[in-house]
PDB file of N, CA and C in Angstrom:
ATOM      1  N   UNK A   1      -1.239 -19.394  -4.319  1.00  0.00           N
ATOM      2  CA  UNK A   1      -1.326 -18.294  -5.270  1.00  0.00           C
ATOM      3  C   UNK A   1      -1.151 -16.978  -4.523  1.00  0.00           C
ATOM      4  N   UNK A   2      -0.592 -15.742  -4.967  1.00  0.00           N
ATOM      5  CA  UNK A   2      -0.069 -14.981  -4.381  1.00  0.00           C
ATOM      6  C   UNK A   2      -0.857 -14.026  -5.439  1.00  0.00           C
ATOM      7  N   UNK A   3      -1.718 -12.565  -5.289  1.00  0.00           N
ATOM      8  CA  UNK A   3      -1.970 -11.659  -5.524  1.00  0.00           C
ATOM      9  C   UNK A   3      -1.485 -10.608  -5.580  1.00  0.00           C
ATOM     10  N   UNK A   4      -1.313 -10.015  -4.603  1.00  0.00           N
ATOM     11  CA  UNK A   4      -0.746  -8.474  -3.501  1.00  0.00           C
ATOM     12  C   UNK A   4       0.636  -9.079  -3.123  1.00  0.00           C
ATOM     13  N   UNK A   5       1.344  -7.741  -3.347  1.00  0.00           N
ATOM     14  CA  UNK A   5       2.568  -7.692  -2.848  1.00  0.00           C
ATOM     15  C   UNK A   5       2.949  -6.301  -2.403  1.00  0.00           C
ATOM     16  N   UNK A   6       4.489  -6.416  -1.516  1.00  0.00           N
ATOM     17  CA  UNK A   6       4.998  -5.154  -1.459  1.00  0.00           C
ATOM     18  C   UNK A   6       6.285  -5.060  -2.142  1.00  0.00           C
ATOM     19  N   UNK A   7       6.888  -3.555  -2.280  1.00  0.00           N
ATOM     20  CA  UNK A   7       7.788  -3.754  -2.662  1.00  0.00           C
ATOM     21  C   UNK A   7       8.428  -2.843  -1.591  1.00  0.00           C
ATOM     22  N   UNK A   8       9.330  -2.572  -0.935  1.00  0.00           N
ATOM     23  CA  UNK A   8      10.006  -1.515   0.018  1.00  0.00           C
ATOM     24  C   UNK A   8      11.603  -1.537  -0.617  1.00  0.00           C
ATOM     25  N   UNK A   9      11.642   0.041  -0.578  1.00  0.00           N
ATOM     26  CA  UNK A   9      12.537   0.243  -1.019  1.00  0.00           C
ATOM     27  C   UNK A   9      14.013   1.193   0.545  1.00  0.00           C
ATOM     28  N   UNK A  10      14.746   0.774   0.901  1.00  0.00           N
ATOM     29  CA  UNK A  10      15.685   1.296   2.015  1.00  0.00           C
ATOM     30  C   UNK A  10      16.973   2.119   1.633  1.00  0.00           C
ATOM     31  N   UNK A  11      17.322   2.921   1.568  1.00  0.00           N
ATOM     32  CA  UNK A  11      18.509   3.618   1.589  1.00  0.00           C
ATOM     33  C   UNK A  11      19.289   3.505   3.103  1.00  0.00           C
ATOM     34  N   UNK A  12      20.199   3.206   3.144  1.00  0.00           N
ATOM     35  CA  UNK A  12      20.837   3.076   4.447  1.00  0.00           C
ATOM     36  C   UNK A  12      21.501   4.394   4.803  1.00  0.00           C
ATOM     37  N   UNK A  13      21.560   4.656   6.330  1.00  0.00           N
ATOM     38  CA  UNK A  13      21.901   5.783   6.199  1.00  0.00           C
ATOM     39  C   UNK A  13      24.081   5.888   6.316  1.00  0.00           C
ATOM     40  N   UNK A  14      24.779   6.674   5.994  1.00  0.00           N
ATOM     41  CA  UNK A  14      26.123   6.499   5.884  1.00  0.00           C
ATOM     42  C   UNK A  14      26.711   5.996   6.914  1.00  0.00           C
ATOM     43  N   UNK A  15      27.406   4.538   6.652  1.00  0.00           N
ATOM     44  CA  UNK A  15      27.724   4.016   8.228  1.00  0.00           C
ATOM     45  C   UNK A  15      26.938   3.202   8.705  1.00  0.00           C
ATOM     46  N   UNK A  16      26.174   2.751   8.534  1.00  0.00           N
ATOM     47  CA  UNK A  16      24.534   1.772   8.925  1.00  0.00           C
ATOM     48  C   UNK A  16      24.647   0.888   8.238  1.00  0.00           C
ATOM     49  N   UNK A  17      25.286   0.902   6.917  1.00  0.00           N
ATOM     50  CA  UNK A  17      24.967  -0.284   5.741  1.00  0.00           C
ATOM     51  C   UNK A  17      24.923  -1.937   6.500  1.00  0.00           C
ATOM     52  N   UNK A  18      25.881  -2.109   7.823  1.00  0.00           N
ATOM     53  CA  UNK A  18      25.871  -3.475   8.297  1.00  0.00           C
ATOM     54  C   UNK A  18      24.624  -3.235   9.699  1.00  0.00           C
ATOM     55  N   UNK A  19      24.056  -2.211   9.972  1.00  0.00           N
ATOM     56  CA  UNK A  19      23.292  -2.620  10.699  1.00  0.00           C
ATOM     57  C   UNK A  19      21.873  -2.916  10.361  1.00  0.00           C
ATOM     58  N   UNK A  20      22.056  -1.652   8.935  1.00  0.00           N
ATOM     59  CA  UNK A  20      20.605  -2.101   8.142  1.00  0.00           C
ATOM     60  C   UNK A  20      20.741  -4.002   7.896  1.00  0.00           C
ATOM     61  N   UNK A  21      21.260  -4.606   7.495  1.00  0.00           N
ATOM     62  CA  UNK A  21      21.581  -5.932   6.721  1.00  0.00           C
ATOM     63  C   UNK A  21      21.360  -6.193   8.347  1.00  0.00           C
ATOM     64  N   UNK A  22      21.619  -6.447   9.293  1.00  0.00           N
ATOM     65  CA  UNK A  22      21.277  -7.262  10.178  1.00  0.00           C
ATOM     66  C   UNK A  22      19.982  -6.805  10.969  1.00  0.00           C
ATOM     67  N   UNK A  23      19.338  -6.082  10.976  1.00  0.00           N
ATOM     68  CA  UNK A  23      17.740  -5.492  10.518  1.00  0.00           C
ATOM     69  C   UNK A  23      17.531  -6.757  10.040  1.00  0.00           C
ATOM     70  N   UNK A  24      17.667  -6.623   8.503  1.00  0.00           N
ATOM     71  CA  UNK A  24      16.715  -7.660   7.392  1.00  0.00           C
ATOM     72  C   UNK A  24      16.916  -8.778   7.710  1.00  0.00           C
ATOM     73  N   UNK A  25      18.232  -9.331   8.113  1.00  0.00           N
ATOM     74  CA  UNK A  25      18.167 -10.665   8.375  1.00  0.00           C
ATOM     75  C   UNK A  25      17.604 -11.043  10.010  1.00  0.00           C
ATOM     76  N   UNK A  26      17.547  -9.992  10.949  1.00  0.00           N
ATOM     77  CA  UNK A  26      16.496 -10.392  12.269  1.00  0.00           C
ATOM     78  C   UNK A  26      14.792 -10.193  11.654  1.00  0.00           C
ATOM     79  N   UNK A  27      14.373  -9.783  10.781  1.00  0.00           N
ATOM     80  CA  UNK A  27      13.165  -9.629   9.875  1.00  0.00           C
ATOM     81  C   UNK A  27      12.387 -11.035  10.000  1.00  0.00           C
ATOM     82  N   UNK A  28      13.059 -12.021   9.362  1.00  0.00           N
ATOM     83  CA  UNK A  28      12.996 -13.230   8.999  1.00  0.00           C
ATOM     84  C   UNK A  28      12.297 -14.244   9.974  1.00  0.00           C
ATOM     85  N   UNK A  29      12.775 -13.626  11.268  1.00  0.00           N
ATOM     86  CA  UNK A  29      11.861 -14.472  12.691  1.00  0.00           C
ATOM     87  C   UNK A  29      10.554 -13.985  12.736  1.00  0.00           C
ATOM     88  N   UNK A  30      10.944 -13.003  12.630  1.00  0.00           N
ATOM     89  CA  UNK A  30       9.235 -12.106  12.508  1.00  0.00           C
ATOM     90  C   UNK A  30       8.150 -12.264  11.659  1.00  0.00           C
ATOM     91  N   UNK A  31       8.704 -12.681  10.355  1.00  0.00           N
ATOM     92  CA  UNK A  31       7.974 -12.822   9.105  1.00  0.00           C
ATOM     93  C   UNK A  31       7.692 -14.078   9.425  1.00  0.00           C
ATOM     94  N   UNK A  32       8.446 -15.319   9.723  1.00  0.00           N
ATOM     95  CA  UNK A  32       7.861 -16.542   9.780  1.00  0.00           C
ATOM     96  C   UNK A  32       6.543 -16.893  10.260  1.00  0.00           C
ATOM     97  N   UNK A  33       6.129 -16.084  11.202  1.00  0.00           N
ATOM     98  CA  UNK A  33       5.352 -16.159  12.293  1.00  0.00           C
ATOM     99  C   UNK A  33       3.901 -15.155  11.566  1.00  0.00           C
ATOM    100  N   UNK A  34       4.099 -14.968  10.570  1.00  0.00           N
ATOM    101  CA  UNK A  34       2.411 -14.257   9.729  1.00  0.00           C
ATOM    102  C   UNK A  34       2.386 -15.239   8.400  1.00  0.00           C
ATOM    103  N   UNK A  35       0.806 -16.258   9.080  1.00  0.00           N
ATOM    104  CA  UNK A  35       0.712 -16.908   8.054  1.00  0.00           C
ATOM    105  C   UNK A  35       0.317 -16.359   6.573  1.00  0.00           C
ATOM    106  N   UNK A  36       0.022 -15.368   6.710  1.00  0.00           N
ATOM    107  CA  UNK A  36      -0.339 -14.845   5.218  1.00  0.00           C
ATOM    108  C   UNK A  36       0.962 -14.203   4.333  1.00  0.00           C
ATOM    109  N   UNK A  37       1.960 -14.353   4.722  1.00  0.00           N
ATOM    110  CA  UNK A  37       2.866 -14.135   4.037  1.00  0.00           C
ATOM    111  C   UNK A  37       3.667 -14.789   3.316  1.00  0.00           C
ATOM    112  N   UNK A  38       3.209 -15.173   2.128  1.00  0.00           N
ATOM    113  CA  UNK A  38       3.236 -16.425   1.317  1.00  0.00           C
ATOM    114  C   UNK A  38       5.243 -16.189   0.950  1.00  0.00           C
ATOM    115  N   UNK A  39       5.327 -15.308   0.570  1.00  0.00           N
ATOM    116  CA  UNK A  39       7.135 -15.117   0.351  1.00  0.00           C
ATOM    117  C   UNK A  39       7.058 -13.675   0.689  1.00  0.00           C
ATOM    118  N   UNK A  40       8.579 -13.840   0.896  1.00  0.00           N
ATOM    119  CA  UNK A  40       9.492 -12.474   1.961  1.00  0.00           C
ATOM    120  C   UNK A  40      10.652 -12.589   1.104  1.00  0.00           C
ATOM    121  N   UNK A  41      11.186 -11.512   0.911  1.00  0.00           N
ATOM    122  CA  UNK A  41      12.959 -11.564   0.355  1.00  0.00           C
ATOM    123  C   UNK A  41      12.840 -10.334   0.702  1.00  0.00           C
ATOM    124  N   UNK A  42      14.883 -10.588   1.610  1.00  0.00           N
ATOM    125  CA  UNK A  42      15.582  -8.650   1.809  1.00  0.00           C
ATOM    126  C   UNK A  42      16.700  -9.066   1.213  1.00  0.00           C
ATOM    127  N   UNK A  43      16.883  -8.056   0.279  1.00  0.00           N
ATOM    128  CA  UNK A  43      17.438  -7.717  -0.732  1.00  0.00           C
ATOM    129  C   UNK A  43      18.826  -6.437  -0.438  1.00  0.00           C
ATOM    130  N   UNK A  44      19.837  -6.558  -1.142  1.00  0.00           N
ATOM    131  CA  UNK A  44      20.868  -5.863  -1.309  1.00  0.00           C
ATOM    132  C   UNK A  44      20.786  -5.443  -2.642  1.00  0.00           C
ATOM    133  N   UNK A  45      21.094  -4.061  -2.871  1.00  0.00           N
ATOM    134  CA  UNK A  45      20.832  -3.674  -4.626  1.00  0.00           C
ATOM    135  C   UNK A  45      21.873  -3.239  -4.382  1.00  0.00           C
ATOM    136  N   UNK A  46      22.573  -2.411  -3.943  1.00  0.00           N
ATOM    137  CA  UNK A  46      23.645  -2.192  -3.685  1.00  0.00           C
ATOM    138  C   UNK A  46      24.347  -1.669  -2.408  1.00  0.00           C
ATOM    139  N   UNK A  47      25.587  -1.295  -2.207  1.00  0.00           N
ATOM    140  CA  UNK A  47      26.763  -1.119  -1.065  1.00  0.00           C
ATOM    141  C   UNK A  47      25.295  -0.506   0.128  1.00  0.00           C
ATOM    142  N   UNK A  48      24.426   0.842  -0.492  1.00  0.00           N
ATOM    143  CA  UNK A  48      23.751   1.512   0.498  1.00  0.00           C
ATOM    144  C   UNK A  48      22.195   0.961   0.336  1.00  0.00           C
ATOM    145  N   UNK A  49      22.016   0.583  -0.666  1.00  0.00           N
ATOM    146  CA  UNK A  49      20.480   0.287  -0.956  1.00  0.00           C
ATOM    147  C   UNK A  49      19.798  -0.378  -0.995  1.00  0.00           C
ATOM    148  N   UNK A  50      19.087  -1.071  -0.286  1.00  0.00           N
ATOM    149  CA  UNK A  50      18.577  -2.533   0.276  1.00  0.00           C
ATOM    150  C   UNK A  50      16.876  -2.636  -0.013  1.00  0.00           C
ATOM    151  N   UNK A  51      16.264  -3.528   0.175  1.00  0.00           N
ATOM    152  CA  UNK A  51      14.573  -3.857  -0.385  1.00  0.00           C
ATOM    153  C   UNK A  51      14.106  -4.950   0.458  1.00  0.00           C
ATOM    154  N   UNK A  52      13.176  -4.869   0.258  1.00  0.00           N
ATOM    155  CA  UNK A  52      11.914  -6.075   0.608  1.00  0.00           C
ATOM    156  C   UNK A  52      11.018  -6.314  -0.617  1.00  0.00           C
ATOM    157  N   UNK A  53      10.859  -6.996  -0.649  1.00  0.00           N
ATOM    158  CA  UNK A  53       9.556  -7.661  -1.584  1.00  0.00           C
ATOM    159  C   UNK A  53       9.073  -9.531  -0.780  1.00  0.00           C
ATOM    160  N   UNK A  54       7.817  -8.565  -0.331  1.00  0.00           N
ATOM    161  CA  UNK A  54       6.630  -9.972   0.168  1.00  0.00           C
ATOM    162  C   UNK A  54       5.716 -10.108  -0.756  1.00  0.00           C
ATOM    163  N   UNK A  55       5.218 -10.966  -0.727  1.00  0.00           N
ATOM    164  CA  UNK A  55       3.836 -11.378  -1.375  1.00  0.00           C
ATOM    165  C   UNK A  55       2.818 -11.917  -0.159  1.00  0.00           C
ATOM    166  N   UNK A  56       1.560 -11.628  -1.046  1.00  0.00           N
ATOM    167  CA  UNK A  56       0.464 -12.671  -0.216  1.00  0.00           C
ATOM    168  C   UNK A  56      -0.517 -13.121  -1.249  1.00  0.00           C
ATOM    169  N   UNK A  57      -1.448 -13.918  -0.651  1.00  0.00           N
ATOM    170  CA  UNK A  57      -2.732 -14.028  -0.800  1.00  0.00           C
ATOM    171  C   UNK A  57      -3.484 -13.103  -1.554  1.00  0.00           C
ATOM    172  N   UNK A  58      -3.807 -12.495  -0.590  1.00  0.00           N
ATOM    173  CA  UNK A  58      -4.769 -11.330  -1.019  1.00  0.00           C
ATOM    174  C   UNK A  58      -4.782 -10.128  -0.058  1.00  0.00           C
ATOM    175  N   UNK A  59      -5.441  -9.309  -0.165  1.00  0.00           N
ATOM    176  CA  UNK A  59      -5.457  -7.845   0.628  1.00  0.00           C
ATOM    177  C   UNK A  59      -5.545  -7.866   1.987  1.00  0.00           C
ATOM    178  N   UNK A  60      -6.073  -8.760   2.636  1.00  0.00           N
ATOM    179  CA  UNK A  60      -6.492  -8.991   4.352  1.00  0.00           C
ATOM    180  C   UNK A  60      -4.852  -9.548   4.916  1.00  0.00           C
ATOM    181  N   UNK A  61      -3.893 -10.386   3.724  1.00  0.00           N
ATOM    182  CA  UNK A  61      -2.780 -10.730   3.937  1.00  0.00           C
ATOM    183  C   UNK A  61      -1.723  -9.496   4.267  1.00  0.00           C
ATOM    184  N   UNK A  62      -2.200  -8.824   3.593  1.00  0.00           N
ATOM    185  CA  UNK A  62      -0.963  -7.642   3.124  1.00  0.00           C
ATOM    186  C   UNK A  62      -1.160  -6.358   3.932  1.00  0.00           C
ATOM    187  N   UNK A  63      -2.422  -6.599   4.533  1.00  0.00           N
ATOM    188  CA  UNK A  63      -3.095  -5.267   5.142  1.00  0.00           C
ATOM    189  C   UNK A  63      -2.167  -6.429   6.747  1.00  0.00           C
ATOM    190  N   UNK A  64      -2.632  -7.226   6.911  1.00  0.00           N
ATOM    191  CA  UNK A  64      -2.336  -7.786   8.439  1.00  0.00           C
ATOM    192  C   UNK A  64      -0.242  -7.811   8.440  1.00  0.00           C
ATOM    193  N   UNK A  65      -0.046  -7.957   7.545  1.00  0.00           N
ATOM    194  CA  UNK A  65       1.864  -7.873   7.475  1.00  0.00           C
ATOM    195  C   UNK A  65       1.865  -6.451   7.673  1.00  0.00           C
ATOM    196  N   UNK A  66       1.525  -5.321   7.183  1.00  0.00           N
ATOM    197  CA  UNK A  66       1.432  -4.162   7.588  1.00  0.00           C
ATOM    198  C   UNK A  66       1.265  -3.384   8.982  1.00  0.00           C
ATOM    199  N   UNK A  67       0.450  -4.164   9.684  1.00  0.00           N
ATOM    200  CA  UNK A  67      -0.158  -3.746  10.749  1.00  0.00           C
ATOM    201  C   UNK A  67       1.173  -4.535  12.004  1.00  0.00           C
ATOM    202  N   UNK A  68       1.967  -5.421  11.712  1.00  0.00           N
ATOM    203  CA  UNK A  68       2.506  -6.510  12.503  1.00  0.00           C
ATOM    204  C   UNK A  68       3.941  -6.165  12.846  1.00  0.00           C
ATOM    205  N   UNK A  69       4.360  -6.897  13.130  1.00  0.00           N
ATOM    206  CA  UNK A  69       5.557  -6.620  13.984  1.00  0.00           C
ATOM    207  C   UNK A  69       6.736  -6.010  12.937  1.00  0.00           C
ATOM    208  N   UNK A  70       6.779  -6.652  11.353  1.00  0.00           N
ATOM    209  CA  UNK A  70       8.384  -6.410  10.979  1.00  0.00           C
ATOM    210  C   UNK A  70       7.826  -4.810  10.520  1.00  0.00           C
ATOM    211  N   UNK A  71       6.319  -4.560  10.566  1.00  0.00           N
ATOM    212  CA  UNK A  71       6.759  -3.109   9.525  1.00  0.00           C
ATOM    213  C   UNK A  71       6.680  -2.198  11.083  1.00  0.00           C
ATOM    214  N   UNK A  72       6.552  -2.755  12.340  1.00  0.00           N
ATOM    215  CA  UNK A  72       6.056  -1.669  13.533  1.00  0.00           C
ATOM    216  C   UNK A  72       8.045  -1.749  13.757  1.00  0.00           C
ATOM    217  N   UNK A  73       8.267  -2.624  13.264  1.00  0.00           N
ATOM    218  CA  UNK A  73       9.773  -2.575  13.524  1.00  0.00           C
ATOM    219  C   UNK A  73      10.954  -1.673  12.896  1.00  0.00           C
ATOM    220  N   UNK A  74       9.811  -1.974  11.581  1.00  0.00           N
ATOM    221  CA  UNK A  74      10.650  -0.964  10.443  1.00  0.00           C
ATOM    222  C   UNK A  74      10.544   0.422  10.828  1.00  0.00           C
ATOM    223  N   UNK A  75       9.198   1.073  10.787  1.00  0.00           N
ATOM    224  CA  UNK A  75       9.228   2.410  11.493  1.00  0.00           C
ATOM    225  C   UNK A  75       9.900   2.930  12.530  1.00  0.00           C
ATOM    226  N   UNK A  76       9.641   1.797  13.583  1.00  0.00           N
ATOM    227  CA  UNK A  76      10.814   1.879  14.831  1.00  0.00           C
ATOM    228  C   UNK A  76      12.278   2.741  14.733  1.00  0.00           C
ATOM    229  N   UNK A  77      12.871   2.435  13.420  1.00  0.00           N
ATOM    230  CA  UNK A  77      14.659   2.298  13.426  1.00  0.00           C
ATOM    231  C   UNK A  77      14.581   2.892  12.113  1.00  0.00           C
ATOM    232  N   UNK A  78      13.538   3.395  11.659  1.00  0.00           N
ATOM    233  CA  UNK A  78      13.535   3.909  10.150  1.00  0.00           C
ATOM    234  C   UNK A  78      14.485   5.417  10.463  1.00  0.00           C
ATOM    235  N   UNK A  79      14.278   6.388  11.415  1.00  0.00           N
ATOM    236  CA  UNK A  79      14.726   7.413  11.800  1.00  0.00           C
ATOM    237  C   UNK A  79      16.881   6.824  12.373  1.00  0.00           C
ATOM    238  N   UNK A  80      17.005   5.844  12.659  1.00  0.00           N
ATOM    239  CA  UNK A  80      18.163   5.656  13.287  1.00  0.00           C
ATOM    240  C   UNK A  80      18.949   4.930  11.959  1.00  0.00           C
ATOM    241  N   UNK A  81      18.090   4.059  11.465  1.00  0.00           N
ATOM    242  CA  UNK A  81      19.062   3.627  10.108  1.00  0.00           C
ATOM    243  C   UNK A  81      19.112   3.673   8.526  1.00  0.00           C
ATOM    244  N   UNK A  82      17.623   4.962   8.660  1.00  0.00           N
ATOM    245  CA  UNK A  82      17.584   5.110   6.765  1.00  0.00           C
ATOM    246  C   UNK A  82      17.539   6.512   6.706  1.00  0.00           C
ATOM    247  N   UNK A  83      18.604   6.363   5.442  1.00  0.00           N
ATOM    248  CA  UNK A  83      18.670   8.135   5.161  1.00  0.00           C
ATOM    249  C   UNK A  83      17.146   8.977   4.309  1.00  0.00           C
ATOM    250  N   UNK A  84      16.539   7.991   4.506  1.00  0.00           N
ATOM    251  CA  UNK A  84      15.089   8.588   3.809  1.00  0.00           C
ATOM    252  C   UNK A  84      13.927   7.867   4.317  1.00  0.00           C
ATOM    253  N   UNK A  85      12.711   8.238   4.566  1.00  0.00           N
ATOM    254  CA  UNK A  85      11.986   7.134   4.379  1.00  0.00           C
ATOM    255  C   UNK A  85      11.940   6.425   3.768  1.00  0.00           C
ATOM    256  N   UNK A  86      11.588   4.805   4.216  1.00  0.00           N
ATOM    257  CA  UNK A  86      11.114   3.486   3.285  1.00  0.00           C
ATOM    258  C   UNK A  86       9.894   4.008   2.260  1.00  0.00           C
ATOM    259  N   UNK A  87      10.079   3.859   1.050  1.00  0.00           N
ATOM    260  CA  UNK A  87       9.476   4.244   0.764  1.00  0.00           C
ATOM    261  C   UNK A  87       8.617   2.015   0.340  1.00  0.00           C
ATOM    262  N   UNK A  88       7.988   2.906   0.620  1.00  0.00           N
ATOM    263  CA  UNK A  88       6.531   1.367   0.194  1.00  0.00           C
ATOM    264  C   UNK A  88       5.288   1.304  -0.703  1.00  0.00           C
ATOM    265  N   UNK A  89       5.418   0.375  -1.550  1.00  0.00           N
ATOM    266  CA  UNK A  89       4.890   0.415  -2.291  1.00  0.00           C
ATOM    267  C   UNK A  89       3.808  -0.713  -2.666  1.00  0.00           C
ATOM    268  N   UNK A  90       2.383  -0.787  -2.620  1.00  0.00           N
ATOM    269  CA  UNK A  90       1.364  -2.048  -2.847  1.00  0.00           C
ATOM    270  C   UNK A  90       1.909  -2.198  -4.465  1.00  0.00           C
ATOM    271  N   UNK A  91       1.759  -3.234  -5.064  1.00  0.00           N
ATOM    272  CA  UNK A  91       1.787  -3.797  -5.921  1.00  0.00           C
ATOM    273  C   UNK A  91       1.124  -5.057  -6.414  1.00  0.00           C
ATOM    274  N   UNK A  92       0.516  -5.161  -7.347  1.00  0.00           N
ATOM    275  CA  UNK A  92      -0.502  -6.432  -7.933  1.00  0.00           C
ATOM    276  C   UNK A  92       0.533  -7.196  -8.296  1.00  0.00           C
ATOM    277  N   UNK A  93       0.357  -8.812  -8.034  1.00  0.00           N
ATOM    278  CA  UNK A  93       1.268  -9.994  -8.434  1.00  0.00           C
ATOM    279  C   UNK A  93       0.466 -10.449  -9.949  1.00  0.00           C
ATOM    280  N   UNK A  94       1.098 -10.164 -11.105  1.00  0.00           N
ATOM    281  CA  UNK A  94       0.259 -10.576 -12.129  1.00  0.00           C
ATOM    282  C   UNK A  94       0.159 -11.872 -13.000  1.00  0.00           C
ATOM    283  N   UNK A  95       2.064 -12.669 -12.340  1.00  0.00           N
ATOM    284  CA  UNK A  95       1.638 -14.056 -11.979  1.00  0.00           C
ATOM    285  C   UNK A  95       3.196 -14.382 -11.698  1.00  0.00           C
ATOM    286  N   UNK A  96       3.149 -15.739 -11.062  1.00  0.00           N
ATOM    287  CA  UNK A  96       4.328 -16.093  -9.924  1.00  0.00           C
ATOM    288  C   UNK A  96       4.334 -17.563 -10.047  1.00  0.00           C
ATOM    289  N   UNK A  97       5.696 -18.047  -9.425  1.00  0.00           N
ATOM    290  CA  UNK A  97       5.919 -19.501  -9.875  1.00  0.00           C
ATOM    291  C   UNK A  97       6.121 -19.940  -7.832  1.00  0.00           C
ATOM    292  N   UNK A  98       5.803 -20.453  -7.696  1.00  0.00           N
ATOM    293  CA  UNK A  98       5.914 -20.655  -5.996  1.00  0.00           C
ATOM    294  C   UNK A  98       6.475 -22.147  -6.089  1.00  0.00           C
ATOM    295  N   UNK A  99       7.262 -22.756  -5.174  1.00  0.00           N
ATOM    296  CA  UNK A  99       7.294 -24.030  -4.525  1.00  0.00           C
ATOM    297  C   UNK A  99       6.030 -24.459  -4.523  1.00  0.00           C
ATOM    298  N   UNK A 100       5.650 -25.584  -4.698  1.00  0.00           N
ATOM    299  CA  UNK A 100       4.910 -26.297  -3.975  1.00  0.00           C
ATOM    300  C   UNK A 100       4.453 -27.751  -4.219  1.00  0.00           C
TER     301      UNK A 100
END
């Protein structure tokens, strides 16, 4: 069951669009490796505008993905590959269909 989520929203900056996308898809090693991160998706909305949406558990999940490597990563390269800040957003899961 999944509670808490994020939603992140990326603007790429002009010219970046393929380095942002290979960002999100090196993401994926990183994310594997935090068990509280029940689902991860990076997202393309369009040519410049890209997303995340994780879920967890609960708040100790979402607070520890925060604190961890993909968002110390995101800040990292936020200045080199987004024309704005990520903007991020907590969000309540108010109900979800999971594998299992």
């Amino acid at each position: 069951m999944v509670n808490t989520a994020l939603w992140v929203r990326l603007e790429a900056k002009a010219g970046k669009e393929k380095d942002v996308e290979a960002f999100l898809l090196g993401g994926l090693e990183l994310v594997e490796q935090e068990p509280a991160t029940t689902a991860w998706f990076a997202l393309q909305l369009n040519p410049t505008t890209f997303g995340i949406f994780d879920a967890f558990p609960d708040e100790a999940g979402r607070d520890a993905h925060l604190a961890g490597k993909v968002a110390e990563a995101l800040m990292a390269k936020a200045g080199e590959l987004f024309a704005s800040p990520p903007q991020i957003v907590k969000v309540d899961v108010l109900a979800s269909k999971l594998p299992g």
